[in-house]
Protein backbone atom coordinates (compact mmCIF):
# COMPACT_ATOMS: atom_id res chain seq x y z
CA UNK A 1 122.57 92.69 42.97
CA UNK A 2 120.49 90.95 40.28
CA UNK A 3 122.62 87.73 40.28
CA UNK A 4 122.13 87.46 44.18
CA UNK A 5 118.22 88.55 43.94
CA UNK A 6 117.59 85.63 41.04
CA UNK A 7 119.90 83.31 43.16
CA UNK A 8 117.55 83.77 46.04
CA UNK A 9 114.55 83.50 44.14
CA UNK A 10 115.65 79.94 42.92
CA UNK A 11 116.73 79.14 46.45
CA UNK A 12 113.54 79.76 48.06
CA UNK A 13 111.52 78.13 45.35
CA UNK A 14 113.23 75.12 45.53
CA UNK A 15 113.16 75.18 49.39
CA UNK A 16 109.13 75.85 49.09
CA UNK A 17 109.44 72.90 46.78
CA UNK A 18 110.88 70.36 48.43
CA UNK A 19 109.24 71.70 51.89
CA UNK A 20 106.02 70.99 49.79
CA UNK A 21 107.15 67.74 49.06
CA UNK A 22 108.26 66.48 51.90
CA UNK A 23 105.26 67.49 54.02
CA UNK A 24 102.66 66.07 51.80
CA UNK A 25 99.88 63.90 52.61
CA UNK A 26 98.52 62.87 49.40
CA UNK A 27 96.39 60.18 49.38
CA UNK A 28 96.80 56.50 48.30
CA UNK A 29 94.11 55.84 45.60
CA UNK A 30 92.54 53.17 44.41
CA UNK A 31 92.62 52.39 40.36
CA UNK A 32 89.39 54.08 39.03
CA UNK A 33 89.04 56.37 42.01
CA UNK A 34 89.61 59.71 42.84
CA UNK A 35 91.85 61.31 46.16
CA UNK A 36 88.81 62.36 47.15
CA UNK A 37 87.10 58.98 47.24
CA UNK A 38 89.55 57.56 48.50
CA UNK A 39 93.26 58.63 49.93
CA UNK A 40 96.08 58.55 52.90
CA UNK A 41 94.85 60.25 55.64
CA UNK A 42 97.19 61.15 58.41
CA UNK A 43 100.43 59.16 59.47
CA UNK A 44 102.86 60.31 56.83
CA UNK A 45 102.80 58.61 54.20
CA UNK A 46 100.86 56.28 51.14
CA UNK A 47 102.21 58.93 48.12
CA UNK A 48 99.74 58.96 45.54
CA UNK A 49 100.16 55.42 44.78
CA UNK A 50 97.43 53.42 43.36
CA UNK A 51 96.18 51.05 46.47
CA UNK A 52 94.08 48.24 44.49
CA UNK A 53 90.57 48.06 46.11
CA UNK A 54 90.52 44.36 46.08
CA UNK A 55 93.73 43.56 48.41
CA UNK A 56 93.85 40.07 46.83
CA UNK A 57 95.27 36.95 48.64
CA UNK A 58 97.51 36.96 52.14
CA UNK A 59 100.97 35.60 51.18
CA UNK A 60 101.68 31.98 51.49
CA UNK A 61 103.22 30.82 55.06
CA UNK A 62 100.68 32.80 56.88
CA UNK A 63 99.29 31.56 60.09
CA UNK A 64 95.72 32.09 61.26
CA UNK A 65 95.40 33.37 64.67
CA UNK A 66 93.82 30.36 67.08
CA UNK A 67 91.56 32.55 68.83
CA UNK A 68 91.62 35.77 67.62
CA UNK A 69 89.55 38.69 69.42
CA UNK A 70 87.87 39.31 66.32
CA UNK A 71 86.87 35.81 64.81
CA UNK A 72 86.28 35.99 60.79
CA UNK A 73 83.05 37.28 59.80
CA UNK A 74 82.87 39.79 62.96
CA UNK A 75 81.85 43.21 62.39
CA UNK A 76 83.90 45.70 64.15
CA UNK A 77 85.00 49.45 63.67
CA UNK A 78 88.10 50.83 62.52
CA UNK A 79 90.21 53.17 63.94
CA UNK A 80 92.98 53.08 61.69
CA UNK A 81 93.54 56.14 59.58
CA UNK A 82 95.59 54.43 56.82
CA UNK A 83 93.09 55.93 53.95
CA UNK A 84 90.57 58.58 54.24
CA UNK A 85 87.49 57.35 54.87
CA UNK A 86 88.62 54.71 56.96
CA UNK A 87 88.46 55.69 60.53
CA UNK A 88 85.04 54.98 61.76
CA UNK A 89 84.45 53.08 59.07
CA UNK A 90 82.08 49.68 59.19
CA UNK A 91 84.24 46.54 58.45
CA UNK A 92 83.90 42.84 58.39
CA UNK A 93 87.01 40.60 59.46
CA UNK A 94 87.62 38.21 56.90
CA UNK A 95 91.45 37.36 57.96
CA UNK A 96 93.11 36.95 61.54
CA UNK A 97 96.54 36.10 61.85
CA UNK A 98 99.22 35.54 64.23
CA UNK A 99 102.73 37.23 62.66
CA UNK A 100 105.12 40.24 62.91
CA UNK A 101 103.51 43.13 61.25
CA UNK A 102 105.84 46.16 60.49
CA UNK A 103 105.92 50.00 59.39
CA UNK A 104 108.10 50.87 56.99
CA UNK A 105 109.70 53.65 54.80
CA UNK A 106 110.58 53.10 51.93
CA UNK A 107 110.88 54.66 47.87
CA UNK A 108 108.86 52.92 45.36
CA UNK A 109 109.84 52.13 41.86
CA UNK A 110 108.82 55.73 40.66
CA UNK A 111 110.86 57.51 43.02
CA UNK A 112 108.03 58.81 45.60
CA UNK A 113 109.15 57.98 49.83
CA UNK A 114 106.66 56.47 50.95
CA UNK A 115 106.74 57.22 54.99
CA UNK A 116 105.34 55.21 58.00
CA UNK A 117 103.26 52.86 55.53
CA UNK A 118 101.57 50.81 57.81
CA UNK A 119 101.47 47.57 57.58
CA UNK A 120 103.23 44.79 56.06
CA UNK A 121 103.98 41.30 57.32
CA UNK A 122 106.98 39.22 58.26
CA UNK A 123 105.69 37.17 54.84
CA UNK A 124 105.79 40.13 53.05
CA UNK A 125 109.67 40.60 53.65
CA UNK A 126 112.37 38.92 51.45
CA UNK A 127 114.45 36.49 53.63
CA UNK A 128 112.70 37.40 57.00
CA UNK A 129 112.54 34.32 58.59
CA UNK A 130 111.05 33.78 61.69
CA UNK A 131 112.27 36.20 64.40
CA UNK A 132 110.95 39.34 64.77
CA UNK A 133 113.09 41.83 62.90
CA UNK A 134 114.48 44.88 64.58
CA UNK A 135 113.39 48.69 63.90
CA UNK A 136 115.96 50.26 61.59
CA UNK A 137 116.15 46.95 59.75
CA UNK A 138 116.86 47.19 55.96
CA UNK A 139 114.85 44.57 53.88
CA UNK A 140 113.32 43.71 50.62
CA UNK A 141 110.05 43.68 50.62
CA UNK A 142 107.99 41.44 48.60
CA UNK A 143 104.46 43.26 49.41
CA UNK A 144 102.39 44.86 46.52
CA UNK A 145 99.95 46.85 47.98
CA UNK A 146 100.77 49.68 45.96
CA UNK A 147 102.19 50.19 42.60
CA UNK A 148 106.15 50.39 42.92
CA UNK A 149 106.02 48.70 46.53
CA UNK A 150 107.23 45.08 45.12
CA UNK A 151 110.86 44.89 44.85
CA UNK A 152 111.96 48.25 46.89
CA UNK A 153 114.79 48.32 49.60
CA UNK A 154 112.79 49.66 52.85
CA UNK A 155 113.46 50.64 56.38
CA UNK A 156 111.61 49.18 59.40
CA UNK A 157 110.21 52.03 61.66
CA UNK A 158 107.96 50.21 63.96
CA UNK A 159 106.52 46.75 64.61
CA UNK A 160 104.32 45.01 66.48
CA UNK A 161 103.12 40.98 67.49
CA UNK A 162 99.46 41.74 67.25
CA UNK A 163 96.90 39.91 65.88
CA UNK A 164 97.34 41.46 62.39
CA UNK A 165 93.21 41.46 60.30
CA UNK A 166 92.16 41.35 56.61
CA UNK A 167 89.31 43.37 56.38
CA UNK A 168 86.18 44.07 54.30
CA UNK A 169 84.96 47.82 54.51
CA UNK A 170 83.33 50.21 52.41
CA UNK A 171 84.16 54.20 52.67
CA UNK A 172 83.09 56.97 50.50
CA UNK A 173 81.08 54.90 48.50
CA UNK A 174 83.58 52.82 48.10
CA UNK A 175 84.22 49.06 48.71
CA UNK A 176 87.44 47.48 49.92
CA UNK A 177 87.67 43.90 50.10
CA UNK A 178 90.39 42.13 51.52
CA UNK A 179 92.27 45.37 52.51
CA UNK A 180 95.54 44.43 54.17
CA UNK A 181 96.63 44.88 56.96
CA UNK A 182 94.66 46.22 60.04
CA UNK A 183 96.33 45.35 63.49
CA UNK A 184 94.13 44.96 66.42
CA UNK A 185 94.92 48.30 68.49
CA UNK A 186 93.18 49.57 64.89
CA UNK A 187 89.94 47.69 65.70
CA UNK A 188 87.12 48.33 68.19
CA UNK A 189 83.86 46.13 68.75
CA UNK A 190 80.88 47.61 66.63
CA UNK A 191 78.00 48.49 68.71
C-alpha cells in the first residue's frame, strides 16, 4: 500500500511538473531587465531567454520593401503581443522589407522549447533559398534573437509574405531599438 501511495505521489508530481512546464508563459527578457519589465506575453512561447534590447543589424541579402505601407521613420502602433508591454505600444519603423517571415518551434542550446516564436526571416534560415518554405519544414536557423536560438534545428509552424518591419519602441520603461521582426497584420496607423 505504501509502495503504490509513494509511486503515485511521484507520478503526480512529475505530471504537475511537466504540466507546469509545458504550459508556461515565461517571458523573454532582455539582459539587465527583469520579467516584469519586460517578457513573452501570450502566443506560446519566448522561454525565459534573454531577448537583447538592441536587435542589432537585419541579415545580409535582405530586400527593402519598394513601397511599404509603413515607410521608415513612420510612427505606428503595435498590436503584436510578442513581449509584454508591447501591444499598444508606440513604435517607429526603422526597417521594411519584402521576404518570407516564419514561426517556428524550436529547442535552444539550453534545452528550453521555445513554441510559436514569431518571427524569423527566410535570411535567417540556413540554406533557404528563395522559395517560400513549407509549414512543417525542418531547418537550421541562423537567427540570434535569443540566447541558444543560433545554431538550433527548428520546425516551421506558420508563415507569411508580408511586409515584415524593424521597429523602434519603448515599453515599461524600456527601450527597444531595432526589435526584429514585426509583420504588418502586427501594425496599425498611430492616431
Amino acid at each position: 500500500m505504501m509502495t503504490k501511495l509513494r509511486l503515485a505521489t511521484v507520478v503526480l508530481l512529475l505530471g504537475g511538473a511537466l504540466a507546469l512546464t509545458g504550459c508556461a508563459d515565461t517571458p523573454e527578457v532582455p539582459v539587465g531587465s527583469s520579467p516584469a519589465q519586460d517578457g513573452h506575453d501570450g502566443h506560446g512561447g519566448h522561454g525565459d531567454m534573454d531577448h537583447p534590447m538592441d536587435g542589432g543589424p537585419v541579415p545580409d541579402g535582405m530586400v527593402a520593401a519598394t513601397d511599404p505601407t509603413y515607410p521608415v521613420g513612420t510612427e505606428v502602433i503595435l498590436t503584436a503581443d510578442h513581449m509584454a508591454g508591447m501591444n499598444g505600444a508606440t513604435a517607429t519603423i526603422v526597417g521594411a522589407y519584402d521576404t518570407y517571415t516564419y514561426a517556428v518551434d524550436y529547442t535552444g542550446a539550453d534545452g528550453e522549447a521555445v513554441v510559436d516564436h514569431k518571427w524569423v526571416v527566410q535570411e535567417e534560415i540556413e540554406n533557404a533559398g528563395d522559395e517560400r518554405l513549407p509549414d512543417g519544414s525542418q531547418v537550421v536557423l541562423l537567427a540570434d534573437h535569443m540566447d541558444g536560438m543560433a545554431g538550433a534545428t527548428a520546425t516551421i509552424v506558420s508563415s507569411t509574405d508580408e511586409t515584415v518591419y524593424v521597429v523602434d519602441y519603448e515599453a515599461d520603461g524600456m527601450t527597444m531599438t531595432n526589435h526584429k521582426w514585426v509583420v504588418e497584420s502586427e501594425i496599425r496607423p498611430a492616431g
